[in-house]
PDB file of N, CA and C in Angstrom:
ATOM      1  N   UNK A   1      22.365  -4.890   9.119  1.00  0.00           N
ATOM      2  CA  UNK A   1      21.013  -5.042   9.631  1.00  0.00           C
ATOM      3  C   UNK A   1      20.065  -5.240   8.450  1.00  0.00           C
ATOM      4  N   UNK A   2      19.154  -5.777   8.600  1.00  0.00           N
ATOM      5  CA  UNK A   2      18.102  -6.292   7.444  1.00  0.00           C
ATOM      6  C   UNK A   2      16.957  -5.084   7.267  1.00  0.00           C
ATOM      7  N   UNK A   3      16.523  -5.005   6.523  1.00  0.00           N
ATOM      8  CA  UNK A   3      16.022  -3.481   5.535  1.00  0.00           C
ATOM      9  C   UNK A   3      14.941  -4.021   6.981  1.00  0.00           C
ATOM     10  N   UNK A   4      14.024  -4.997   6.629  1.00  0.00           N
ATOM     11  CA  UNK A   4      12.971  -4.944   7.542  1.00  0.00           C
ATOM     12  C   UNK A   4      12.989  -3.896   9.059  1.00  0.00           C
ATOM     13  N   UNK A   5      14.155  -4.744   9.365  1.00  0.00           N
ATOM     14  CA  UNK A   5      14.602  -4.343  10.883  1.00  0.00           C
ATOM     15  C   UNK A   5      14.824  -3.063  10.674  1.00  0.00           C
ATOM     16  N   UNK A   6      15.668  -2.534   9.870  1.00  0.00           N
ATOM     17  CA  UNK A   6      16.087  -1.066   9.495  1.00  0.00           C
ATOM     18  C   UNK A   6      14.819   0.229  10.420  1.00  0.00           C
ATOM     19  N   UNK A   7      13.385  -0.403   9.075  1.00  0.00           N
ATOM     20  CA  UNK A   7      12.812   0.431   8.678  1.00  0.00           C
ATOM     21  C   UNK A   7      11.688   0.555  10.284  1.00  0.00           C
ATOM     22  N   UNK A   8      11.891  -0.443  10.984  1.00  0.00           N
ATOM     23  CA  UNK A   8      11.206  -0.423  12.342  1.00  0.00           C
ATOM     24  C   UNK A   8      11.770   0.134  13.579  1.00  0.00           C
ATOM     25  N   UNK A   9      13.173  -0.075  13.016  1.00  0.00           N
ATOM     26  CA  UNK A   9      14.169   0.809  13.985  1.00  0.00           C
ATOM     27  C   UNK A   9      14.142   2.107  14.107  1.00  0.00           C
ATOM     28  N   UNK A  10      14.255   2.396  12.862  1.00  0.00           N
ATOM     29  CA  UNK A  10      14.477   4.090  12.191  1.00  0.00           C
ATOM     30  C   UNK A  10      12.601   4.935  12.540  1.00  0.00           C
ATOM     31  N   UNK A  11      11.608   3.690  12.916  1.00  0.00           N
ATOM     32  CA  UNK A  11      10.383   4.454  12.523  1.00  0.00           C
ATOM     33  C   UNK A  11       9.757   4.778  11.324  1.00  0.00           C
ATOM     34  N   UNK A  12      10.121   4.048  10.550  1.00  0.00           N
ATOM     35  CA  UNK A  12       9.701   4.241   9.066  1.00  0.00           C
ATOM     36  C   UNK A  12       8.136   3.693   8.743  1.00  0.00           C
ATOM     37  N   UNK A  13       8.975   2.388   9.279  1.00  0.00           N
ATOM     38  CA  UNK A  13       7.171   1.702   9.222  1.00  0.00           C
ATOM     39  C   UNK A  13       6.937   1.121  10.960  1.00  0.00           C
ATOM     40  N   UNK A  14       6.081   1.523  11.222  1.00  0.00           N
ATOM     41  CA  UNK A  14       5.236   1.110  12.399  1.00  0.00           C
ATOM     42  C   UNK A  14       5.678  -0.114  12.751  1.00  0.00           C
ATOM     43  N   UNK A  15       6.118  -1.522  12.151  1.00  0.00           N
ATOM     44  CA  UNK A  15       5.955  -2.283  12.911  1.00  0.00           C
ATOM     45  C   UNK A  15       6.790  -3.506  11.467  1.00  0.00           C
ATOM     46  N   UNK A  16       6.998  -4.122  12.603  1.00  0.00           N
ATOM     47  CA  UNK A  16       8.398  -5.536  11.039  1.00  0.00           C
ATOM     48  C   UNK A  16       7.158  -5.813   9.934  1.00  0.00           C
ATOM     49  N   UNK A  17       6.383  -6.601  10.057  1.00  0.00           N
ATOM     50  CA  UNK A  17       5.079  -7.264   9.569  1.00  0.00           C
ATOM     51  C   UNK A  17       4.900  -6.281   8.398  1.00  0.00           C
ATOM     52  N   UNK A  18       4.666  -4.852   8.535  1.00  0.00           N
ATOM     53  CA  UNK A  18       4.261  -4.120   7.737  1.00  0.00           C
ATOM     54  C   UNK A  18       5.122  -3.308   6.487  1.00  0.00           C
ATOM     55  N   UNK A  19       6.320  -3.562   7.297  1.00  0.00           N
ATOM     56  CA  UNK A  19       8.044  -3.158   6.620  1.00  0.00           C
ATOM     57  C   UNK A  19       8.060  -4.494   5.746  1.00  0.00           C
ATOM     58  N   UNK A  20       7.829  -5.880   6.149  1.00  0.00           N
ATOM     59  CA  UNK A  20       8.026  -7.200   5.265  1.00  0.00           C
ATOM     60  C   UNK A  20       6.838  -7.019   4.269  1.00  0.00           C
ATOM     61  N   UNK A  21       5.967  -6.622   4.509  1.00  0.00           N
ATOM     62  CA  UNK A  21       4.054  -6.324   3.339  1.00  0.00           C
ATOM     63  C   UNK A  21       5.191  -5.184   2.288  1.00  0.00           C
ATOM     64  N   UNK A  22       5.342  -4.234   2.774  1.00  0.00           N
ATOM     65  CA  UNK A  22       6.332  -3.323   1.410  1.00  0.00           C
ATOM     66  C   UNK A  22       7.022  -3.627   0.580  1.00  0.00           C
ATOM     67  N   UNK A  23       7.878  -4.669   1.452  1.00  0.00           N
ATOM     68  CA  UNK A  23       9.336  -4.973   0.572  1.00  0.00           C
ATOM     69  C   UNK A  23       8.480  -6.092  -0.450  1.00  0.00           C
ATOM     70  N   UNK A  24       7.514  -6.750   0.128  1.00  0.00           N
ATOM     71  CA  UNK A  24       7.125  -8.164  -0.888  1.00  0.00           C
ATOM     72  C   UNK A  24       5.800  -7.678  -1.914  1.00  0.00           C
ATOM     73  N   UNK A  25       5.592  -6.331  -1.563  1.00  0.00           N
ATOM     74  CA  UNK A  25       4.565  -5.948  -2.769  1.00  0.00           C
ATOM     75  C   UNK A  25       5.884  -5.263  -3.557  1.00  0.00           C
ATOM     76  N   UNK A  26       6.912  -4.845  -3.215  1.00  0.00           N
ATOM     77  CA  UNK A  26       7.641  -4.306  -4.122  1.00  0.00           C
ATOM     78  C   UNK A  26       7.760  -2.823  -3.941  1.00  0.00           C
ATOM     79  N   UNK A  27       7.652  -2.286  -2.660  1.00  0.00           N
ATOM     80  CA  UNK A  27       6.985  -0.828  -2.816  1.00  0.00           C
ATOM     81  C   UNK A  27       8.567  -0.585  -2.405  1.00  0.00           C
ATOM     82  N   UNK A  28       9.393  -1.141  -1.760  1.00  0.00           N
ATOM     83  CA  UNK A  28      10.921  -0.503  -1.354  1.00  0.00           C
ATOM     84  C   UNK A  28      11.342  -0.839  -2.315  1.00  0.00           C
ATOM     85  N   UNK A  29      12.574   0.549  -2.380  1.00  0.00           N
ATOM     86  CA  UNK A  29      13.687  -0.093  -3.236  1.00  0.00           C
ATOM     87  C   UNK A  29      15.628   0.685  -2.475  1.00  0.00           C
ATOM     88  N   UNK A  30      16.163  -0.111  -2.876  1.00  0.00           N
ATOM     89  CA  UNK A  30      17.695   0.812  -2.537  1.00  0.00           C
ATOM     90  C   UNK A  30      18.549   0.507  -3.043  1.00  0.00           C
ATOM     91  N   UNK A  31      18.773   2.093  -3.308  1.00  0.00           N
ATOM     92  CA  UNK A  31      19.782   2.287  -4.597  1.00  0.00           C
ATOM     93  C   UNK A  31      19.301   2.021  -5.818  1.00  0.00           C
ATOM     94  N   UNK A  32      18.374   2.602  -6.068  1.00  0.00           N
ATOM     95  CA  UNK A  32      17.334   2.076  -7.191  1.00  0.00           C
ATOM     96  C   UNK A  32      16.951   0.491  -7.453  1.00  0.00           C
ATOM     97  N   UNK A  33      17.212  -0.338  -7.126  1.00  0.00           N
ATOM     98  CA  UNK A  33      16.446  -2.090  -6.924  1.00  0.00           C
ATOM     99  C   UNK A  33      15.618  -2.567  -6.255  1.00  0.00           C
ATOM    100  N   UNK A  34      14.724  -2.835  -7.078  1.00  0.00           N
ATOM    101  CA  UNK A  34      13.664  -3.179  -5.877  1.00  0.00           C
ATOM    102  C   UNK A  34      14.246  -4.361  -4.650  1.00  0.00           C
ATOM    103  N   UNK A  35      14.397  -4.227  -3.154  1.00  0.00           N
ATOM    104  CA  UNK A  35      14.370  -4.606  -2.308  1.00  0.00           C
ATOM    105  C   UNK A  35      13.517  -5.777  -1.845  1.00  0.00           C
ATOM    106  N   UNK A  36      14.478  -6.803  -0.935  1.00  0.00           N
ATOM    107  CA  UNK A  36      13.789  -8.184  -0.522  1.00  0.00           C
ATOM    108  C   UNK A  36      13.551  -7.682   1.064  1.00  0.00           C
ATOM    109  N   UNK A  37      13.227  -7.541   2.411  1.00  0.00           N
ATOM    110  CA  UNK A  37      13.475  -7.814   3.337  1.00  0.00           C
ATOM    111  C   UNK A  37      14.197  -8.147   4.247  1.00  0.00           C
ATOM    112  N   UNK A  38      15.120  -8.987   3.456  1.00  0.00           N
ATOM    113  CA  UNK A  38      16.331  -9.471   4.348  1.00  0.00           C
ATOM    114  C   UNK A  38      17.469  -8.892   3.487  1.00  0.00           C
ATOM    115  N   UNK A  39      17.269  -7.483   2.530  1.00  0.00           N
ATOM    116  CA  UNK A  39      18.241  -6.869   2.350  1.00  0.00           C
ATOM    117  C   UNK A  39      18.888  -6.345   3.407  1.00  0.00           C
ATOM    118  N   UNK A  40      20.543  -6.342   3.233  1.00  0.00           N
ATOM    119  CA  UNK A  40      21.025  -5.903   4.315  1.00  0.00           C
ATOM    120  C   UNK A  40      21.682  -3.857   4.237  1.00  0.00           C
ATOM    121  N   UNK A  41      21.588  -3.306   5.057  1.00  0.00           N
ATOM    122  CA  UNK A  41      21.433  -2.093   5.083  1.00  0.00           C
ATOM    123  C   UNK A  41      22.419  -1.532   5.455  1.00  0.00           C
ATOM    124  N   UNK A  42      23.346  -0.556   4.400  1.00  0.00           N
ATOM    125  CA  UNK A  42      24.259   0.206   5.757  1.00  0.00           C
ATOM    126  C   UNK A  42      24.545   1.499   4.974  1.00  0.00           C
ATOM    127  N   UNK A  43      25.060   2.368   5.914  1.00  0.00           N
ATOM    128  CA  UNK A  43      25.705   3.228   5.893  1.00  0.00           C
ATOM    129  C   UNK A  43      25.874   4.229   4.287  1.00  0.00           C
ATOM    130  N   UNK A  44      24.884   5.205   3.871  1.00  0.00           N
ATOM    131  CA  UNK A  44      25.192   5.727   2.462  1.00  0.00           C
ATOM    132  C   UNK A  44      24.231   5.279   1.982  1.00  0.00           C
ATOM    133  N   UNK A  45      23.414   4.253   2.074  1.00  0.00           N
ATOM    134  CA  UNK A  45      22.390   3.578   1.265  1.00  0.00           C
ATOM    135  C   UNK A  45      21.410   4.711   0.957  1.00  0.00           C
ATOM    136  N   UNK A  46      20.500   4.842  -0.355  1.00  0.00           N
ATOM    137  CA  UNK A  46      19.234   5.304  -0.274  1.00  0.00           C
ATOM    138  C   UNK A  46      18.519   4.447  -0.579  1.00  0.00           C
ATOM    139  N   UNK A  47      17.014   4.780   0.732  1.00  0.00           N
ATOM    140  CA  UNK A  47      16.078   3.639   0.572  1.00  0.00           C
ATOM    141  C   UNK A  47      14.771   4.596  -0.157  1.00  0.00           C
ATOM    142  N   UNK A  48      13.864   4.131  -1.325  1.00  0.00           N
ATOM    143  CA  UNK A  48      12.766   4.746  -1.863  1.00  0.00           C
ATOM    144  C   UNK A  48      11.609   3.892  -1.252  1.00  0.00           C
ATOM    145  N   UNK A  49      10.920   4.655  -0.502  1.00  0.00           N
ATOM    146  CA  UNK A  49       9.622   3.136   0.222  1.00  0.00           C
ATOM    147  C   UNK A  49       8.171   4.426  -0.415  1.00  0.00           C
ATOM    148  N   UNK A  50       7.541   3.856  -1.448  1.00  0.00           N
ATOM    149  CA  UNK A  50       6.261   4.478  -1.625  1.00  0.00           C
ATOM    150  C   UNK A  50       5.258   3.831  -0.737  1.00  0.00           C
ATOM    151  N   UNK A  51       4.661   4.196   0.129  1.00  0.00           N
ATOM    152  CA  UNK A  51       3.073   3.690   0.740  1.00  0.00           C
ATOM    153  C   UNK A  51       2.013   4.310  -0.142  1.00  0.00           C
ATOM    154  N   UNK A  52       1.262   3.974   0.658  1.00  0.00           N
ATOM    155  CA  UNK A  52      -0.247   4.209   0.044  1.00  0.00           C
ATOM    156  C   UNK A  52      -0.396   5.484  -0.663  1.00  0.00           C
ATOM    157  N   UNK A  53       0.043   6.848   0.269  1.00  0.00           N
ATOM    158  CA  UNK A  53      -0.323   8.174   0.308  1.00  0.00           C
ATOM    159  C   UNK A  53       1.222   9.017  -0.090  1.00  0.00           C
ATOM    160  N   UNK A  54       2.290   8.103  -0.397  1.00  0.00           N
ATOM    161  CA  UNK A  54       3.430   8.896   0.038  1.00  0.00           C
ATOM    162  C   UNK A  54       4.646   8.503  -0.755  1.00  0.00           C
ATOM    163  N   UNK A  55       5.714   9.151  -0.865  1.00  0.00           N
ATOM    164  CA  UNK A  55       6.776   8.356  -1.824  1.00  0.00           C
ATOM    165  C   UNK A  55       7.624   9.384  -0.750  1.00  0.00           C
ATOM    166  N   UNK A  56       8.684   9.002  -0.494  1.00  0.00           N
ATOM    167  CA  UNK A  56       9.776   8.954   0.439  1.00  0.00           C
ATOM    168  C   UNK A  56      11.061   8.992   0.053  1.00  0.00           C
ATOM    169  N   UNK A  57      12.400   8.858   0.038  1.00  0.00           N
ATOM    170  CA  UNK A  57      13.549   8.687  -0.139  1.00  0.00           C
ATOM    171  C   UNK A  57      14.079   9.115   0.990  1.00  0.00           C
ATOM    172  N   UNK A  58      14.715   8.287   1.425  1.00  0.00           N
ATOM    173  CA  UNK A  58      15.707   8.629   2.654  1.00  0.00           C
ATOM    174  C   UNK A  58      17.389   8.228   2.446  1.00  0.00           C
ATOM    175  N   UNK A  59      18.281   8.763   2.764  1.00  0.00           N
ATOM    176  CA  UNK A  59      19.326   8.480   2.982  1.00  0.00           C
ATOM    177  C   UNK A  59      20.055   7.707   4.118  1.00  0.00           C
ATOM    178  N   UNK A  60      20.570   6.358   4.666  1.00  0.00           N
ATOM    179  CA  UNK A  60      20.979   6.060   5.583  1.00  0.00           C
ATOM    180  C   UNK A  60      22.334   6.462   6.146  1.00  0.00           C
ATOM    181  N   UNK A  61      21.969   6.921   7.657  1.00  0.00           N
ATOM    182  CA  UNK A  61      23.271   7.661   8.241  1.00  0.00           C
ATOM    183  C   UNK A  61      23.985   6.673   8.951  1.00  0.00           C
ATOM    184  N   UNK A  62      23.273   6.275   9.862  1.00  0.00           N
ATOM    185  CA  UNK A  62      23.694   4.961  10.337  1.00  0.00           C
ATOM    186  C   UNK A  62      23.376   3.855  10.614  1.00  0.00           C
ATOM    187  N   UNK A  63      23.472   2.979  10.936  1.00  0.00           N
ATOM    188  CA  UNK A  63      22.814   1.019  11.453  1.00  0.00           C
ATOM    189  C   UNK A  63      23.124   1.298  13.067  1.00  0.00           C
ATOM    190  N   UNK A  64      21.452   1.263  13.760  1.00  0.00           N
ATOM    191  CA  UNK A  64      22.029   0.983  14.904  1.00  0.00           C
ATOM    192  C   UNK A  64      22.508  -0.607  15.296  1.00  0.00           C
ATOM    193  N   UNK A  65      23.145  -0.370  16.566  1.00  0.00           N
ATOM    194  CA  UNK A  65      23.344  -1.506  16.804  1.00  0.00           C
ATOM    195  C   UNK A  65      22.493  -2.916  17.330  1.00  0.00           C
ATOM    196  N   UNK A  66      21.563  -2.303  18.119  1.00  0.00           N
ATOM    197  CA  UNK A  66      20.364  -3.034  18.709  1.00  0.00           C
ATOM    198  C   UNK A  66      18.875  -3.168  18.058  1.00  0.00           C
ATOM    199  N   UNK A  67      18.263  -3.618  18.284  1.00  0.00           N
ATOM    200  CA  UNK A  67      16.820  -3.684  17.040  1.00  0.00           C
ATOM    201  C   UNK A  67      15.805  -2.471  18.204  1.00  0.00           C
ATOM    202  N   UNK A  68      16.002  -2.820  19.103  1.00  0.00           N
ATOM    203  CA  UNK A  68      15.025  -1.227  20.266  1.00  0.00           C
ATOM    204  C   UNK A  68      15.818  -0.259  19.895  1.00  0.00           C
ATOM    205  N   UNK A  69      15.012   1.065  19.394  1.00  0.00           N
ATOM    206  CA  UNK A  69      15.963   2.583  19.392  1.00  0.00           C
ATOM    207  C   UNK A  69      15.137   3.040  20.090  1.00  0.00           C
ATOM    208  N   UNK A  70      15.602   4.442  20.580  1.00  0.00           N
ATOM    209  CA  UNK A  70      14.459   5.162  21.099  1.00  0.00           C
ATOM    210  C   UNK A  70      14.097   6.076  20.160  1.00  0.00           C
ATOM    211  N   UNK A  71      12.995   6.881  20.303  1.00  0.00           N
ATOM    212  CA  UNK A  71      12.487   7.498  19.019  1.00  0.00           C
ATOM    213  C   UNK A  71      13.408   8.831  19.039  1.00  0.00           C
ATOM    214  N   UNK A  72      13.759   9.149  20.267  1.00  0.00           N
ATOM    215  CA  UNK A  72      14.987  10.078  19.685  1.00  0.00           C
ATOM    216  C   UNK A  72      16.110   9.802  18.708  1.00  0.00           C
ATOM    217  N   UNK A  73      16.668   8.511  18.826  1.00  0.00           N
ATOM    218  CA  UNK A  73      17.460   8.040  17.915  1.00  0.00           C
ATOM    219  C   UNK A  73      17.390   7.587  17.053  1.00  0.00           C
ATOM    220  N   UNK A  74      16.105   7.277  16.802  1.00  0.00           N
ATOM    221  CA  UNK A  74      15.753   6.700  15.404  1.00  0.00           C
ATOM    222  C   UNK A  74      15.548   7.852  15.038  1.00  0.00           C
ATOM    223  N   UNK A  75      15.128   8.882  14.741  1.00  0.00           N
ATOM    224  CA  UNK A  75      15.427  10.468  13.711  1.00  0.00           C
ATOM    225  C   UNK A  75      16.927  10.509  13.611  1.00  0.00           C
ATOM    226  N   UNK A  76      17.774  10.242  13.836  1.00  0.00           N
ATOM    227  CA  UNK A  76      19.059  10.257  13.527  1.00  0.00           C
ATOM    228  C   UNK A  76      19.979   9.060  13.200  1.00  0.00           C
ATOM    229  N   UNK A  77      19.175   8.349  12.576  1.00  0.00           N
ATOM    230  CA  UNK A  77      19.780   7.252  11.756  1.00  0.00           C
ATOM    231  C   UNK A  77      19.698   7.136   9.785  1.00  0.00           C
ATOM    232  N   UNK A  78      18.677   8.766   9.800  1.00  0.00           N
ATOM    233  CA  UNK A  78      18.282   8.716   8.293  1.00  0.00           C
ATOM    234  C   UNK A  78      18.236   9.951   7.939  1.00  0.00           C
ATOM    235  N   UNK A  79      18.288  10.769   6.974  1.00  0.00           N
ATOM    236  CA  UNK A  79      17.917  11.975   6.635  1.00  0.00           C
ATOM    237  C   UNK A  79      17.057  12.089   5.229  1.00  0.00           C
ATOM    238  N   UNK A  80      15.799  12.550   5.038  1.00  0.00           N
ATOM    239  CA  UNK A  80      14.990  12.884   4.187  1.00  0.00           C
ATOM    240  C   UNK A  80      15.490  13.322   3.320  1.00  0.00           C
ATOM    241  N   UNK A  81      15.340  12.744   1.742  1.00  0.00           N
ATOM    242  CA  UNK A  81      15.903  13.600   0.560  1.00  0.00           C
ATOM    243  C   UNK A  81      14.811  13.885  -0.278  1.00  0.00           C
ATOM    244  N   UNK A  82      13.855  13.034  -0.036  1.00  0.00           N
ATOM    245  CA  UNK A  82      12.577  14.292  -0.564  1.00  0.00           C
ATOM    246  C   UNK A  82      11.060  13.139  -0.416  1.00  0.00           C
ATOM    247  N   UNK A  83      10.236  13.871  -0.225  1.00  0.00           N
ATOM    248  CA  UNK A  83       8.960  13.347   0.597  1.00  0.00           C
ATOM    249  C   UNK A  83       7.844  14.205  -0.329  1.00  0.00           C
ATOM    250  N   UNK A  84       6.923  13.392  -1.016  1.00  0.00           N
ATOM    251  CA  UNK A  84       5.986  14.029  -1.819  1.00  0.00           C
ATOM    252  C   UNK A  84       4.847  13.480  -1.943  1.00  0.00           C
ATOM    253  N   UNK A  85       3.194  13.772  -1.774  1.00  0.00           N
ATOM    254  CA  UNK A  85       1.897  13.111  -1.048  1.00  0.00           C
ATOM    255  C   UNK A  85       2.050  12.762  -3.014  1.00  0.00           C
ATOM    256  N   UNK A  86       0.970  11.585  -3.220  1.00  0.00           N
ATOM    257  CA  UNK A  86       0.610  11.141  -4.071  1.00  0.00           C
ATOM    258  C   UNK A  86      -0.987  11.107  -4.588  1.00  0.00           C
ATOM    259  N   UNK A  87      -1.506  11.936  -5.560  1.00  0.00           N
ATOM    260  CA  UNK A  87      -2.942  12.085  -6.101  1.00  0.00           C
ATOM    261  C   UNK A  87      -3.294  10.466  -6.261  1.00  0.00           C
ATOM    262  N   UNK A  88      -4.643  10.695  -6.039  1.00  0.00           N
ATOM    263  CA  UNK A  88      -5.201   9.435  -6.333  1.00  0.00           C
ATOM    264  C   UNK A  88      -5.235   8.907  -7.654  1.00  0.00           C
ATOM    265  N   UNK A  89      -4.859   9.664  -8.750  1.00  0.00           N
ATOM    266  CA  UNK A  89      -4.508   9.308 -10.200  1.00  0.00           C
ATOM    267  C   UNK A  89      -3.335   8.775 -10.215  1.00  0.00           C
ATOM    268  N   UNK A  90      -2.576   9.006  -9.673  1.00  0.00           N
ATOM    269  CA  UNK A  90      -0.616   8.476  -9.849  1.00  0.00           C
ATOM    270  C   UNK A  90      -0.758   6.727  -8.914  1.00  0.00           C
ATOM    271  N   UNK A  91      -1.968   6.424  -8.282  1.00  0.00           N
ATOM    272  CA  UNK A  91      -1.532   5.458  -7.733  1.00  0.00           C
ATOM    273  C   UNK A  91      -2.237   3.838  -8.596  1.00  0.00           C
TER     274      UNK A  91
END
């Protein structure tokens, strides 16, 4: 599955459009490289996505199969390895 799709599936980012704005400012990366969009995603991966306010790392558990999850299942496609707010000096 493509990082984009991933990260809309899983609930990461709100919406494809805004998951494709990350990957092309450069703000994802996995497995430490910065990330294209149509990276493809599976299983073991760690994805680092900094936004505006936030730096993230997640671990991927699984790829669903369909691009609709429900939001129950999208919490169980990733597990948090560490989540930390960002001062307005670090950005």
């Amino acid at each position: 599955m493509r990082l984009d799709l991933f990260l809309k599936a899983s609930r990461l980012s709100g919406r494809r459009t805004l998951a494709q704005n990350l990957c092309d400012a450069g703000r994802v990366s996995i497995n430490g490289s910065p990330a294209k969009s149509s990276h493809a995603v599976k299983a073991g991966d760690e994805i680092l996505i900094r936004s505006r306010h936030k730096l993230m790392t997640v671990r991927v558990l699984s790829v669903p199969n369909a691009r609709q999850t429900s939001r129950k299942e999208a919490g169980t496609l990733y597990e948090v390895l560490s989540e930390e707010s960002l001062d307005e000096s670090e950005l």
